[in-house]
Structure formats: C-alpha cells, structure tokens
C-alpha atoms as a PDB file:
ATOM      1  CA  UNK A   1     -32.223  21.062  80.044  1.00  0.00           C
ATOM      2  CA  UNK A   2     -29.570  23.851  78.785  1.00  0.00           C
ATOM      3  CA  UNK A   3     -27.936  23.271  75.652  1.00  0.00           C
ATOM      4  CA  UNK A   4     -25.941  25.518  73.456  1.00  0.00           C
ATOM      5  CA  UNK A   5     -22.798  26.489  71.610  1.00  0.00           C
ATOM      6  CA  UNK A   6     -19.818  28.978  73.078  1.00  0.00           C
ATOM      7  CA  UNK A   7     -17.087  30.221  70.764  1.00  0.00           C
ATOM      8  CA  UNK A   8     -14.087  30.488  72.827  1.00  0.00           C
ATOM      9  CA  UNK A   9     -11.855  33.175  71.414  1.00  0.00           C
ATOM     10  CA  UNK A  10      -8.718  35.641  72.229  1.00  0.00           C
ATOM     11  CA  UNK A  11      -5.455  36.154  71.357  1.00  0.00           C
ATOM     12  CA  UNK A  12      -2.646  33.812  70.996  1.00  0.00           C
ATOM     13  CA  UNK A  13      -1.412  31.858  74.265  1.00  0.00           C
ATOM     14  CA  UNK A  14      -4.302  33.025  76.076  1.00  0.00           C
ATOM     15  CA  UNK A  15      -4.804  29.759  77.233  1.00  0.00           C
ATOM     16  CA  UNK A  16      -8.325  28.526  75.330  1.00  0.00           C
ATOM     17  CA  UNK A  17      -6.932  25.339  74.611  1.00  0.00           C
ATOM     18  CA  UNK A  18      -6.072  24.572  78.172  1.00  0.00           C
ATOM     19  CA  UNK A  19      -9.494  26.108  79.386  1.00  0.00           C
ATOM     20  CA  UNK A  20     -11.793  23.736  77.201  1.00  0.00           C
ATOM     21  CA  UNK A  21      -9.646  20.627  78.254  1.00  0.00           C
ATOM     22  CA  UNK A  22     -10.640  21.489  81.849  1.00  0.00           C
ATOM     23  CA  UNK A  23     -13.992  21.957  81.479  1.00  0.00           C
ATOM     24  CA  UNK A  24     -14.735  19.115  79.138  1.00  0.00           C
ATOM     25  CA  UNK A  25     -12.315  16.878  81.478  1.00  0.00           C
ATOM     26  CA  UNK A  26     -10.618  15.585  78.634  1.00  0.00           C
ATOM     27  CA  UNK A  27      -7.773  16.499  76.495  1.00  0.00           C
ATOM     28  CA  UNK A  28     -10.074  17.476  73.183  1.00  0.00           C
ATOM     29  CA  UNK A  29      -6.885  20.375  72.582  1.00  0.00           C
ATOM     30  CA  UNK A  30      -3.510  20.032  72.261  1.00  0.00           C
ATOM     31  CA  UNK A  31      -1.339  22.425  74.587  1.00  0.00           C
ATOM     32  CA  UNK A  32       1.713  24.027  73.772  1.00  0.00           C
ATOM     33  CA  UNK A  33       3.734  27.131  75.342  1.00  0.00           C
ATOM     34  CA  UNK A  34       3.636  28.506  71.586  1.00  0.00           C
ATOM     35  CA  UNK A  35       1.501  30.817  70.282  1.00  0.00           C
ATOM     36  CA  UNK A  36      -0.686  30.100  67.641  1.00  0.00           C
ATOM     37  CA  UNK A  37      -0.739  26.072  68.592  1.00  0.00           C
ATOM     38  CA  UNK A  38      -4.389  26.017  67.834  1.00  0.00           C
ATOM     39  CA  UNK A  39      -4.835  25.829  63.913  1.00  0.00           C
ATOM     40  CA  UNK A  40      -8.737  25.483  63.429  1.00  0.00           C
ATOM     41  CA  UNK A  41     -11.579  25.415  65.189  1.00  0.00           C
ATOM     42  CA  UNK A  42     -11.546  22.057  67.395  1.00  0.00           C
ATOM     43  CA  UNK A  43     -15.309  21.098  69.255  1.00  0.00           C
ATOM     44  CA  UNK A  44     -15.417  19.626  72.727  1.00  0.00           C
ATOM     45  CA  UNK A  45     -18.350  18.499  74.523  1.00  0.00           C
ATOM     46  CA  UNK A  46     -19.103  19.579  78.193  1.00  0.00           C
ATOM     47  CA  UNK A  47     -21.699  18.421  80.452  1.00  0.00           C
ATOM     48  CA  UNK A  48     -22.597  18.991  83.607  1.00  0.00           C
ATOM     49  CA  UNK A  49     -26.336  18.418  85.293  1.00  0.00           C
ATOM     50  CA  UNK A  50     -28.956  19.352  82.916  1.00  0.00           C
ATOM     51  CA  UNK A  51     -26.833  20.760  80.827  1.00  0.00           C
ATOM     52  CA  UNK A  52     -24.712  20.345  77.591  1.00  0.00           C
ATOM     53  CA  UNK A  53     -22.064  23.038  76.341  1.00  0.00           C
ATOM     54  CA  UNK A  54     -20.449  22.237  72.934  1.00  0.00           C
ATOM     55  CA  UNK A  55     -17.400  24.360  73.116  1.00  0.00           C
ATOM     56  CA  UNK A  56     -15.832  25.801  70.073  1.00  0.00           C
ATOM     57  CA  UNK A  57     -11.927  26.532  70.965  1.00  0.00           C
ATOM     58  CA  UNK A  58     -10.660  28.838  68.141  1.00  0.00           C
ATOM     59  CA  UNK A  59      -7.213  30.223  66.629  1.00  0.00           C
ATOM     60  CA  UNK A  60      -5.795  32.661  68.840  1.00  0.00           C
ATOM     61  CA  UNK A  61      -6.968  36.405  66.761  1.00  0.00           C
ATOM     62  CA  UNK A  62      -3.378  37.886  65.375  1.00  0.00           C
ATOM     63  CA  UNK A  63      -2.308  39.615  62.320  1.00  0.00           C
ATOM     64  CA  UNK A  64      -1.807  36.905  59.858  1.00  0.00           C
ATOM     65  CA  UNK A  65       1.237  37.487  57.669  1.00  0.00           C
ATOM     66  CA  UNK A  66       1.041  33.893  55.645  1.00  0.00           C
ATOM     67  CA  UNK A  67      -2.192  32.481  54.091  1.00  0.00           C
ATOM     68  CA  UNK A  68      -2.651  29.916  56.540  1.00  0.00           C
ATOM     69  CA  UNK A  69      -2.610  32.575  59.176  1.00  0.00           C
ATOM     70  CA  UNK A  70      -5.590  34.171  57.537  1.00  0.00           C
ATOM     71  CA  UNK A  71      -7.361  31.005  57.361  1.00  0.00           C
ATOM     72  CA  UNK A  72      -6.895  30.590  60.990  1.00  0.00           C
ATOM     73  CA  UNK A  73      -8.210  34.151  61.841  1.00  0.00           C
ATOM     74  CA  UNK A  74     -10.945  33.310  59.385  1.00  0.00           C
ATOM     75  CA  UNK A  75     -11.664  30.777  60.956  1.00  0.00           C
ATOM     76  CA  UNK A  76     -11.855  31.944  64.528  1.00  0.00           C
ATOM     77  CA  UNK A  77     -14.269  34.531  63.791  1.00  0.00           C
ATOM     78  CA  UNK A  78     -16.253  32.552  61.372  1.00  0.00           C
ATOM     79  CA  UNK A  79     -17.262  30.899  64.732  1.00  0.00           C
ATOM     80  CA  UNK A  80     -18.340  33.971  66.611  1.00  0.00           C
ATOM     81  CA  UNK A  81     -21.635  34.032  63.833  1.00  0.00           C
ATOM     82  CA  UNK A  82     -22.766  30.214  64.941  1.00  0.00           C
ATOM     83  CA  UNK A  83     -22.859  30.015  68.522  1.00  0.00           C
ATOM     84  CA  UNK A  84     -25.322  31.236  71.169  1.00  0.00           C
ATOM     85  CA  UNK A  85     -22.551  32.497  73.460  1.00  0.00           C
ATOM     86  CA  UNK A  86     -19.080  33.744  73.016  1.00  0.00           C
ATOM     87  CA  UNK A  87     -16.186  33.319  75.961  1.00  0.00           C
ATOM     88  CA  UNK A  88     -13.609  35.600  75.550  1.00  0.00           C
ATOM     89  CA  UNK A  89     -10.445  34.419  76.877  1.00  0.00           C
ATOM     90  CA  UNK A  90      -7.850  37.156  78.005  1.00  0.00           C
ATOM     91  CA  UNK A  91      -4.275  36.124  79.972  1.00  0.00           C
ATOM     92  CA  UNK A  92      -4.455  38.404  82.729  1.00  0.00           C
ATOM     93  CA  UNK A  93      -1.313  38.176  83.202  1.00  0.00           C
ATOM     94  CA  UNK A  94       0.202  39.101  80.659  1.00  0.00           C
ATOM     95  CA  UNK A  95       0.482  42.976  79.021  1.00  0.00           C
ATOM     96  CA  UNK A  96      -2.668  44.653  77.345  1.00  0.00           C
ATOM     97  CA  UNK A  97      -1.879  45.707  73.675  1.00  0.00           C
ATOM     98  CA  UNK A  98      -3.399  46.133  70.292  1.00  0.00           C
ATOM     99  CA  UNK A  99      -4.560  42.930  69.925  1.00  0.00           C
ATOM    100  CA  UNK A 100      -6.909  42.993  72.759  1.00  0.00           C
ATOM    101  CA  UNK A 101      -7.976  45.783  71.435  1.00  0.00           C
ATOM    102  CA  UNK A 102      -8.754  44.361  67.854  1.00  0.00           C
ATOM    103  CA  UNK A 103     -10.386  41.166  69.649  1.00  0.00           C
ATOM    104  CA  UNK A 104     -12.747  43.469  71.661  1.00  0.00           C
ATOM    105  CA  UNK A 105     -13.571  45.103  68.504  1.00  0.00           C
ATOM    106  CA  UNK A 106     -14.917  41.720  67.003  1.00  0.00           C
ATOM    107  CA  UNK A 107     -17.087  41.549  70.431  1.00  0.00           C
ATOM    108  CA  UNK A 108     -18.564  44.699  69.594  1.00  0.00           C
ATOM    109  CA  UNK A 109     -20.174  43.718  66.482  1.00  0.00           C
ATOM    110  CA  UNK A 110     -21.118  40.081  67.119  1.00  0.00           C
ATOM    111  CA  UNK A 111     -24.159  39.194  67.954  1.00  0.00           C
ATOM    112  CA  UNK A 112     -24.327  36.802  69.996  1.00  0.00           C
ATOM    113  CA  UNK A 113     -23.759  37.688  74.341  1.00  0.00           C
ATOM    114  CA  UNK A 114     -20.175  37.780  75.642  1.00  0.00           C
ATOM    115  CA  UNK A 115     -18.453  36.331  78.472  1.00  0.00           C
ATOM    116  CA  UNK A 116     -14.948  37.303  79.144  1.00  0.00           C
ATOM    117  CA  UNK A 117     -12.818  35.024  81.388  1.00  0.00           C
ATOM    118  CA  UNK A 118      -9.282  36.304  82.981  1.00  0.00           C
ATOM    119  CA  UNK A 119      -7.463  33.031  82.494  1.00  0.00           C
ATOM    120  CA  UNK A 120      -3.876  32.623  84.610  1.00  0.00           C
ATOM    121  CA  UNK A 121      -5.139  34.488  87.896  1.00  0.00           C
ATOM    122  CA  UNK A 122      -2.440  32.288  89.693  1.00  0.00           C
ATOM    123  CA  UNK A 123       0.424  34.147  87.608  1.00  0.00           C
ATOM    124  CA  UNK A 124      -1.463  37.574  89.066  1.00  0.00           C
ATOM    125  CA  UNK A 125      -0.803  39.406  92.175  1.00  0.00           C
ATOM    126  CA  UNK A 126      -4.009  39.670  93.910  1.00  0.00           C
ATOM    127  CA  UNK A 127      -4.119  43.214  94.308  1.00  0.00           C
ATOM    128  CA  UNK A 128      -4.237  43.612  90.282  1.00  0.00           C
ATOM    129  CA  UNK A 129      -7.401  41.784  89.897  1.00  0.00           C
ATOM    130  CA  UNK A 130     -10.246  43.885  91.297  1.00  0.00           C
ATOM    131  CA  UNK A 131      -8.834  46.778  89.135  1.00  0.00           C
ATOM    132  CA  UNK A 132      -8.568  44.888  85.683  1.00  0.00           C
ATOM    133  CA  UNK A 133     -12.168  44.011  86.773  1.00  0.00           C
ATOM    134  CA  UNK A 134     -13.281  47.050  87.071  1.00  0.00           C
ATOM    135  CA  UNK A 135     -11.153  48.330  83.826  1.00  0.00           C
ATOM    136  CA  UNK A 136     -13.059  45.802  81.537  1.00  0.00           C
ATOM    137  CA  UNK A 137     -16.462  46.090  82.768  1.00  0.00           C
ATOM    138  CA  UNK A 138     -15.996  49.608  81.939  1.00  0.00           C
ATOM    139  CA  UNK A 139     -15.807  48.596  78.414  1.00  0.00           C
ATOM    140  CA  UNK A 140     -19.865  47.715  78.522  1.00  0.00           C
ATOM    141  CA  UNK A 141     -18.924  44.374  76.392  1.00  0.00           C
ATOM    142  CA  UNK A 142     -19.529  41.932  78.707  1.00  0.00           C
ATOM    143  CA  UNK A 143     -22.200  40.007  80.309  1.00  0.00           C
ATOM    144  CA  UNK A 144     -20.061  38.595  83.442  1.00  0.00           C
ATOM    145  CA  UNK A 145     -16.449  39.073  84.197  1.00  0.00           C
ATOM    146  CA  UNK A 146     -14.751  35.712  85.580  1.00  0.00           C
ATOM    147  CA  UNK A 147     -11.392  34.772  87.073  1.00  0.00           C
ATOM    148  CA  UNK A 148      -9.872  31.779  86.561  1.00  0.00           C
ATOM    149  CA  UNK A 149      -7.006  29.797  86.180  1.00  0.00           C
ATOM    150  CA  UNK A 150      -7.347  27.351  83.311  1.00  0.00           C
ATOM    151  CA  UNK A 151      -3.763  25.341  84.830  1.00  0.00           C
ATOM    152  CA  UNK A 152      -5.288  25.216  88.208  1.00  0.00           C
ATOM    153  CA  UNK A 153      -8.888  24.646  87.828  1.00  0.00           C
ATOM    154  CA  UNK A 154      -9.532  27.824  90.152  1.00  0.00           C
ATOM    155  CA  UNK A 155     -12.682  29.717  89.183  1.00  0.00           C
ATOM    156  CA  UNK A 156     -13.683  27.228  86.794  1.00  0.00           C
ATOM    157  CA  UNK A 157     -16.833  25.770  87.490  1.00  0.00           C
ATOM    158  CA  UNK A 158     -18.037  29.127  88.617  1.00  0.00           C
ATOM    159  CA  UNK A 159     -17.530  30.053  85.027  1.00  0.00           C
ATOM    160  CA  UNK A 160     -19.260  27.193  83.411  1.00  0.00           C
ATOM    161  CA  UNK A 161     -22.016  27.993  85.695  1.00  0.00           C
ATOM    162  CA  UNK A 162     -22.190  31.448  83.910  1.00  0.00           C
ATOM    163  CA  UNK A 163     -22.264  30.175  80.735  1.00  0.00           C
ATOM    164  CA  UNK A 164     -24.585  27.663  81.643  1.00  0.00           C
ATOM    165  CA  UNK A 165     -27.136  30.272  82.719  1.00  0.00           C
ATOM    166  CA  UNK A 166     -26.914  31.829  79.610  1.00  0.00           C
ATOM    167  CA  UNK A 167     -27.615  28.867  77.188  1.00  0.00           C
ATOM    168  CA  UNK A 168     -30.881  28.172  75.748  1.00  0.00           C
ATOM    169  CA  UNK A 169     -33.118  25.540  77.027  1.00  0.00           C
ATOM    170  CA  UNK A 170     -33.149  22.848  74.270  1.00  0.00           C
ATOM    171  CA  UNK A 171     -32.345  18.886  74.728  1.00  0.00           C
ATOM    172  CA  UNK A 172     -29.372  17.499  74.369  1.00  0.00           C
ATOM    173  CA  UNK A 173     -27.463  17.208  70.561  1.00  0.00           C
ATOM    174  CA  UNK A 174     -24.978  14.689  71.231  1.00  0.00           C
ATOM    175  CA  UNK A 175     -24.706  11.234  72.084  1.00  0.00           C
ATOM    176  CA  UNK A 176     -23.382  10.267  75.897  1.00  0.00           C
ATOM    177  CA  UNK A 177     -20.081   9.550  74.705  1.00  0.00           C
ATOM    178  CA  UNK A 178     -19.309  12.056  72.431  1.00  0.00           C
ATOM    179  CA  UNK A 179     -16.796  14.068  73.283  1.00  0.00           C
ATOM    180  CA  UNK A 180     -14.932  16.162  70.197  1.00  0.00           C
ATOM    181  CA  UNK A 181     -15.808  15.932  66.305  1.00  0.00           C
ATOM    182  CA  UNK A 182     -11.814  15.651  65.380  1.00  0.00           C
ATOM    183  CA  UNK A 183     -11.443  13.266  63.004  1.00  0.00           C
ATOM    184  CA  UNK A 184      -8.884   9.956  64.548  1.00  0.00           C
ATOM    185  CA  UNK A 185      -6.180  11.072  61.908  1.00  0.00           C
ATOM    186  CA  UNK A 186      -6.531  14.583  62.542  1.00  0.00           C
ATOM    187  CA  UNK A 187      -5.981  13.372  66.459  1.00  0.00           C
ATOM    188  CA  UNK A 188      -3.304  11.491  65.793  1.00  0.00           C
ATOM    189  CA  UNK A 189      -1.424  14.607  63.732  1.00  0.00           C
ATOM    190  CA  UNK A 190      -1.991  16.602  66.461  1.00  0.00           C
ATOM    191  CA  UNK A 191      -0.477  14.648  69.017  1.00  0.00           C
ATOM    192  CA  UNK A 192       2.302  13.933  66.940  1.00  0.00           C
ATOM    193  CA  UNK A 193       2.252  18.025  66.313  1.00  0.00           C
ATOM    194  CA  UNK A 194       2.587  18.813  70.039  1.00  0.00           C
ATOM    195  CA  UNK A 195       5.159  16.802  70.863  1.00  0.00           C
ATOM    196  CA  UNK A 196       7.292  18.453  68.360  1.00  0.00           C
ATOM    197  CA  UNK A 197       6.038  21.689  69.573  1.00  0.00           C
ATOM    198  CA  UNK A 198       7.186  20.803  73.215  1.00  0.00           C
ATOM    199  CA  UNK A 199      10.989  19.773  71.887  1.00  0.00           C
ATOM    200  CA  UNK A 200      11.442  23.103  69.367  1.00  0.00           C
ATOM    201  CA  UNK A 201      12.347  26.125  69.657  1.00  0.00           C
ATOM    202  CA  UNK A 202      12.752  29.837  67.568  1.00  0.00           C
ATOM    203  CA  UNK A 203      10.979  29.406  64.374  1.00  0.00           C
ATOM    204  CA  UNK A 204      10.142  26.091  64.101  1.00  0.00           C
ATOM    205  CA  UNK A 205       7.304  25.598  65.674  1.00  0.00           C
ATOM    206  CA  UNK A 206       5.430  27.972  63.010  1.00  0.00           C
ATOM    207  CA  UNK A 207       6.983  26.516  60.194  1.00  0.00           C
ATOM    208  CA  UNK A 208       6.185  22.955  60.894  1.00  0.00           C
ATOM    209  CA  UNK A 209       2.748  20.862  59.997  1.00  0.00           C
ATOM    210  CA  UNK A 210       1.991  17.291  60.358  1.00  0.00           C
ATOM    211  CA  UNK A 211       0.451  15.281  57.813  1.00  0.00           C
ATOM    212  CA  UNK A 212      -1.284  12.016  58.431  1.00  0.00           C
ATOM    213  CA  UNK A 213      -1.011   9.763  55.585  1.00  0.00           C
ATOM    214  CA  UNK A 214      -2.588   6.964  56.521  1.00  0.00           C
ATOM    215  CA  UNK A 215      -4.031   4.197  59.842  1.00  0.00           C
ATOM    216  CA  UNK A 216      -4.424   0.843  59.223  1.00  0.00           C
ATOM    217  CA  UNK A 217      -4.796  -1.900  61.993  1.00  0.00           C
ATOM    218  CA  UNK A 218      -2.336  -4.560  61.775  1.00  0.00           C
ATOM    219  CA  UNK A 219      -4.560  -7.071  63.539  1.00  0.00           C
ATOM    220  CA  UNK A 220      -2.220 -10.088  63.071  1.00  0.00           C
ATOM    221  CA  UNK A 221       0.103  -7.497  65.629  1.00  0.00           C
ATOM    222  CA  UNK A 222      -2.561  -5.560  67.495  1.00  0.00           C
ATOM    223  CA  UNK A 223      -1.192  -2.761  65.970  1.00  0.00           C
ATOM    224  CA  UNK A 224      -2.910   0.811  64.615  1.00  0.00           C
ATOM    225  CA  UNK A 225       0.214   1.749  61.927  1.00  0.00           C
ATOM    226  CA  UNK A 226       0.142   5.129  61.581  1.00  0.00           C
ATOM    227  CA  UNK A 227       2.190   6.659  58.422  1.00  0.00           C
ATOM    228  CA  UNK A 228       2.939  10.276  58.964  1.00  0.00           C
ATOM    229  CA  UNK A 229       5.193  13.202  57.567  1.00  0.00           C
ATOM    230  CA  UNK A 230       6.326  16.564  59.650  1.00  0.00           C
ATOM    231  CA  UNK A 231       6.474  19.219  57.083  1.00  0.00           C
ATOM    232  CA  UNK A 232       8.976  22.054  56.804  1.00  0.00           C
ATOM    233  CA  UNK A 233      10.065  24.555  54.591  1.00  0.00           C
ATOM    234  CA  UNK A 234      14.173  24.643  54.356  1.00  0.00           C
ATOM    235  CA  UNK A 235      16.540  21.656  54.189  1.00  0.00           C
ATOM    236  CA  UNK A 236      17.998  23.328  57.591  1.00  0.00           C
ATOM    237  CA  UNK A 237      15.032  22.670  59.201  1.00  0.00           C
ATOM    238  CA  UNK A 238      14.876  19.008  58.440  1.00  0.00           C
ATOM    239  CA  UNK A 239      18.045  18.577  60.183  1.00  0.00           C
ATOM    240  CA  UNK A 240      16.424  20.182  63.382  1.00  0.00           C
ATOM    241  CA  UNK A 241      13.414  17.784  63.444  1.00  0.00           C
ATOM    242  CA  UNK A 242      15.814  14.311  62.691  1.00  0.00           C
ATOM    243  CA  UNK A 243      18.240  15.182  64.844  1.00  0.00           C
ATOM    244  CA  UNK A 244      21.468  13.646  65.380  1.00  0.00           C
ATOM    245  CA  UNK A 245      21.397  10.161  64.148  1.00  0.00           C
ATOM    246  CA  UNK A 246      17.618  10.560  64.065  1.00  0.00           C
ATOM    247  CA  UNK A 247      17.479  11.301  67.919  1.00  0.00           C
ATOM    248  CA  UNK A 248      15.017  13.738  68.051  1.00  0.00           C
ATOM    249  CA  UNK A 249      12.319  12.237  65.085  1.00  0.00           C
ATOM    250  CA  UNK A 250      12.418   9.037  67.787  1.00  0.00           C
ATOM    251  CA  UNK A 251      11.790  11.166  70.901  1.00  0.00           C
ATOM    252  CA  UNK A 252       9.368  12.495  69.225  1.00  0.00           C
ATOM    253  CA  UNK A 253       7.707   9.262  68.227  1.00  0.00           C
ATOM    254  CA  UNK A 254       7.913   8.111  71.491  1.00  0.00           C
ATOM    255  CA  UNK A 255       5.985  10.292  73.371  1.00  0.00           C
ATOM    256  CA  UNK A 256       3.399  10.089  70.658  1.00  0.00           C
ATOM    257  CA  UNK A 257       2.761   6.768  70.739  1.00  0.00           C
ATOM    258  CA  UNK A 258       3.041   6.767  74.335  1.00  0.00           C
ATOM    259  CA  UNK A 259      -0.014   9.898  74.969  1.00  0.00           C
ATOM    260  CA  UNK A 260      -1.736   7.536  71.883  1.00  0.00           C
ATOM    261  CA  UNK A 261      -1.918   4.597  73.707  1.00  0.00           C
ATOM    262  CA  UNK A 262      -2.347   5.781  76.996  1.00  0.00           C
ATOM    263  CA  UNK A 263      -5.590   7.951  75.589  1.00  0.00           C
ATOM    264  CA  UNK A 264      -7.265   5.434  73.709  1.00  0.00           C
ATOM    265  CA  UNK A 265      -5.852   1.560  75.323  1.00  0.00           C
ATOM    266  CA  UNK A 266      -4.189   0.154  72.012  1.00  0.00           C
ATOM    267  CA  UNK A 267      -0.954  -0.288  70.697  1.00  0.00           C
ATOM    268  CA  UNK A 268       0.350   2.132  67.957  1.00  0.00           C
ATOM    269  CA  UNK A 269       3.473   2.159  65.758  1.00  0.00           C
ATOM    270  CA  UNK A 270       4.071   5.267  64.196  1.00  0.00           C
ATOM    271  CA  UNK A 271       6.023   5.289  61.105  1.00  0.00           C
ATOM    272  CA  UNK A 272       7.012   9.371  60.964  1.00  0.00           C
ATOM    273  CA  UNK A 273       9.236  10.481  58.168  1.00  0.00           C
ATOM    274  CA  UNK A 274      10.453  14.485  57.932  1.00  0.00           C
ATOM    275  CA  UNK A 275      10.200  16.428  54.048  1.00  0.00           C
ATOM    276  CA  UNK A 276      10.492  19.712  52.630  1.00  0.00           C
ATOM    277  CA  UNK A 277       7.999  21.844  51.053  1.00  0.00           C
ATOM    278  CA  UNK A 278       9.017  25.520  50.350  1.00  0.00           C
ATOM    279  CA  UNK A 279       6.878  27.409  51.641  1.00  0.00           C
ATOM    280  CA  UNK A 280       3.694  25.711  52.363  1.00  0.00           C
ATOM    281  CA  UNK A 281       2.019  28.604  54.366  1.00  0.00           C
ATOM    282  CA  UNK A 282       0.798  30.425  51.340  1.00  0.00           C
ATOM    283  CA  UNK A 283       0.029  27.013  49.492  1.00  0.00           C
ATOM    284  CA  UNK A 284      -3.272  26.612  48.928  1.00  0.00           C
ATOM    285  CA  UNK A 285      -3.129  23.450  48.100  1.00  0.00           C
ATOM    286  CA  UNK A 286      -2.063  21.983  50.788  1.00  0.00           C
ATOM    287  CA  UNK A 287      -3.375  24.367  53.673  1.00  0.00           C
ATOM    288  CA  UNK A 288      -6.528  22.507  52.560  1.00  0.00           C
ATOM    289  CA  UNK A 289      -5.384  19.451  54.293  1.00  0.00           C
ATOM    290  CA  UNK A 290      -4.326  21.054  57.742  1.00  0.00           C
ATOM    291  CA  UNK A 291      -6.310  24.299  57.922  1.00  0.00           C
ATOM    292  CA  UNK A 292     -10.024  24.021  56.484  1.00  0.00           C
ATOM    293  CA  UNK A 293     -11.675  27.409  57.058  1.00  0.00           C
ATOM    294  CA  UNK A 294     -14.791  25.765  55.711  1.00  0.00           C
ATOM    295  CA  UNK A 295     -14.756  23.411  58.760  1.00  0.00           C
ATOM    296  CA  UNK A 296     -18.240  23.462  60.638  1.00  0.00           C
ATOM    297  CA  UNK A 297     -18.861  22.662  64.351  1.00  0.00           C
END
C-alpha cells in the first residue's frame, strides 16, 4: 500500500483546482476563469489500487498586495513543509514570467521531491512541447516532467502514476468515503462563491467573500436553510451583485442551490443577502473567518 501527501502548487490560473477535481473524481475545488479563486489550502482524497494520495490544492503563489493575499501565499507554502511530495503545476500555455521564476525558487529550497506537471497541453501546439520539456528539465528541479490537460483528462493518470511511485508505503489514513476535510458551511460558501465568480467581471471577483452564517434543517420542509452574506467593499459594488430588481443575487442563488442539491440529493433554500465592509482584505478580523493560514491538512 502507497500512501502520502502532495502539495499541489503554482501560480494563479494554473489550473490546480481543476487538476485535483480530476484526479480525485469529484468536485473537492471550486473552478473559476479568475485568478486567485483558490483562497486556502482545500484537501481531496485520491485513490486508486493500493494506493491513497491526499492532495493538498493551494493558493496560486503571487505578490500579495492586501493581507489576505499574504495569508493565501502563506498559506500555500506553509504546505510545501508537510507533505511527502510536491506537484508543481505550470499552464503551459500560457507566457513564462517572474512568477515562475519565484515559484521555482520555493522548489529549490523545499525539501520534500518535486513533480512538475504542464497542465493545458490541449491549448499547446505540439511542436512547443518537447522543447519546454527539455527547457525545464534543464532546471535540475524536478523528479519527472508530465503533460497533461487537467480539462481533458489527457496525461492524467500517467501522472498520478508518478506520484504514486513516489509515495511512501504506509496504510491507508482515511476512511472509504472520505473525500475532502472542507467543512459543509465552508462548501456551501464556496459554491455560492463560484457562482458569483462565473457572473462578474473587472474587479469584483477579488473584492468579494462569502460568509456562511448559518444551516439548519427545516425537517417539517425537507429543507437545509442556508443564511449567507456576499461581502464587498463599496456601496457600488453592492449594486453589481443585486442587480436590477435583485436579478443577479437570484441567478446567483439559483445555480447554487441547484450544484447543492444536485451534489449532495437534498433540498436547499438559500437565504443570500449582499453588505458592505470597507475594506475587508486587510481586516484581520474577519480574514479569520474566510482565510485561516493556521488551517492544517
């Protein structure tokens, strides 16, 4: 029996996110076109025969410019110290900059071994490949250099093989059914959070958190009431999320409760409401109940 932990880091939009949901064969992620989607670390089990991979997906590395962006780089290589394998996610596809450069720089100082994975081969003219190949193995970082295409499922099993040959041997550390260590209300506020991502545009979708306040079942129903608030920081912003004559808070709601119900098989009735608070990035206070840098996998 294999069983270990890999760290899945990389930049921003590298596609992690959409990587982990494929090889646990769940949605443990949420998935969003926007950068920095992924807030804090997020566990999803993976198994395969004789072999369990609890897989970390991170915040995408950037230069933080709030506090909660710092927390979320914390956080991401916090995780590169507890695992006994690191996949490094890179979007092949897109352009090389500083950032790989900063990530790679992490790699080099970690302990733990390295895979590196060139997600979004499918958005990559063939002919590019076998040079970026070549270009990265030259930077004596990795143990194995995989293609894949997270979207597709191309080259994906060949990569969990990898990693698979590289865990320890050890039994198995979670039950059957396990499959992610997220919290139901910090489900539910993501779900909620990715719909709103899909429908906004331009700044929003880095300004915006969503706060479970509470689930209850309303068994005389066969309801799960959720309570819940989408967060800004200016009035104008409000008026984006409620839309005209609340239009866009329902649609919204809708396809919430709709991915809700159609994950877990019960009715939900969400109860979202939209508020201001000035500038909650650098508060403290309330990063503590979205971002928890302390959070262990």
């Amino acid at each position: 029996m294999k069983s270990g932990s890999v760290s899945v880091i990389g930049r921003p939009n590298a596609g992690k996110s959409t990587l982990v949901n494929r090889i646990v064969g769940e949605k443990v992620a949420i998935v969003s076109d926007k950068p920095q989607t992924t807030r804090k670390r997020i566990l999803g089990i993976a198994r395969r025969p004789g072999a369990e991979l609890a897989l970390v997906d991170t915040p995408g590395i950037h230069r933080p410019e709030h506090r909660m962006n710092t927390a979320m780089v914390r956080d991401a290589t916090d995780a590169l110290e507890n695992s006994d394998l690191v996949l490094c996610v890179v979007d092949a596809a897109g352009k090389p900059g500083k950032g790989d450069d900063f990530v790679f720089s992490l790699l080099s100082t970690s302990g733990p071994a390295a895979i590196l994975a060139l997600n979004k081969i499918d958005l990559l003219p063939k002919e590019r490949l076998l040079p970026m190949i070549a270009a990265f193995a030259a930077r004596g970082l990795f143990q194995e250099i995989v293609p894949v295409s997270a979207k597709t499922g191309d080259g994906v099993e060949r990569l969990v093989d990898v990693l698979v040959a590289r865990l320890p041997e050890g039994e198995a550390s979670y039950p059957e059914d396990y499959l992610t260590a997220t919290p139901e209300s910090e489900w539910i506020a993501e779900v909620i959070r990715e719909k709103l991502l899909e429908r906004t545009r331009e700044e929003l979708p880095f300004v915006s958190a969503v706060v479970v306040e509470a689930v209850r079942e309303d068994d005389a129903k066969g309801l799960t009431v959720v309570t819940a608030s989408i967060v800004v920081e200016r009035e104008g912003q409000k008026g984006i999320v409620v839309g005209k004559g609340g239009a866009m808070i329902r649609d919204i709601g809708t396809a919430a409760r709709e991915e809700l119900e159609a994950e877990t098989g019960r009715r939900f009735f969400l109860d979202l409401t939209v508020r201001v608070r000035e500038d909650w990035r650098d508060d403290e206070g309330f990063l503590s109940r979205i971002v928890n840098p302390a959070q262990k996998n």
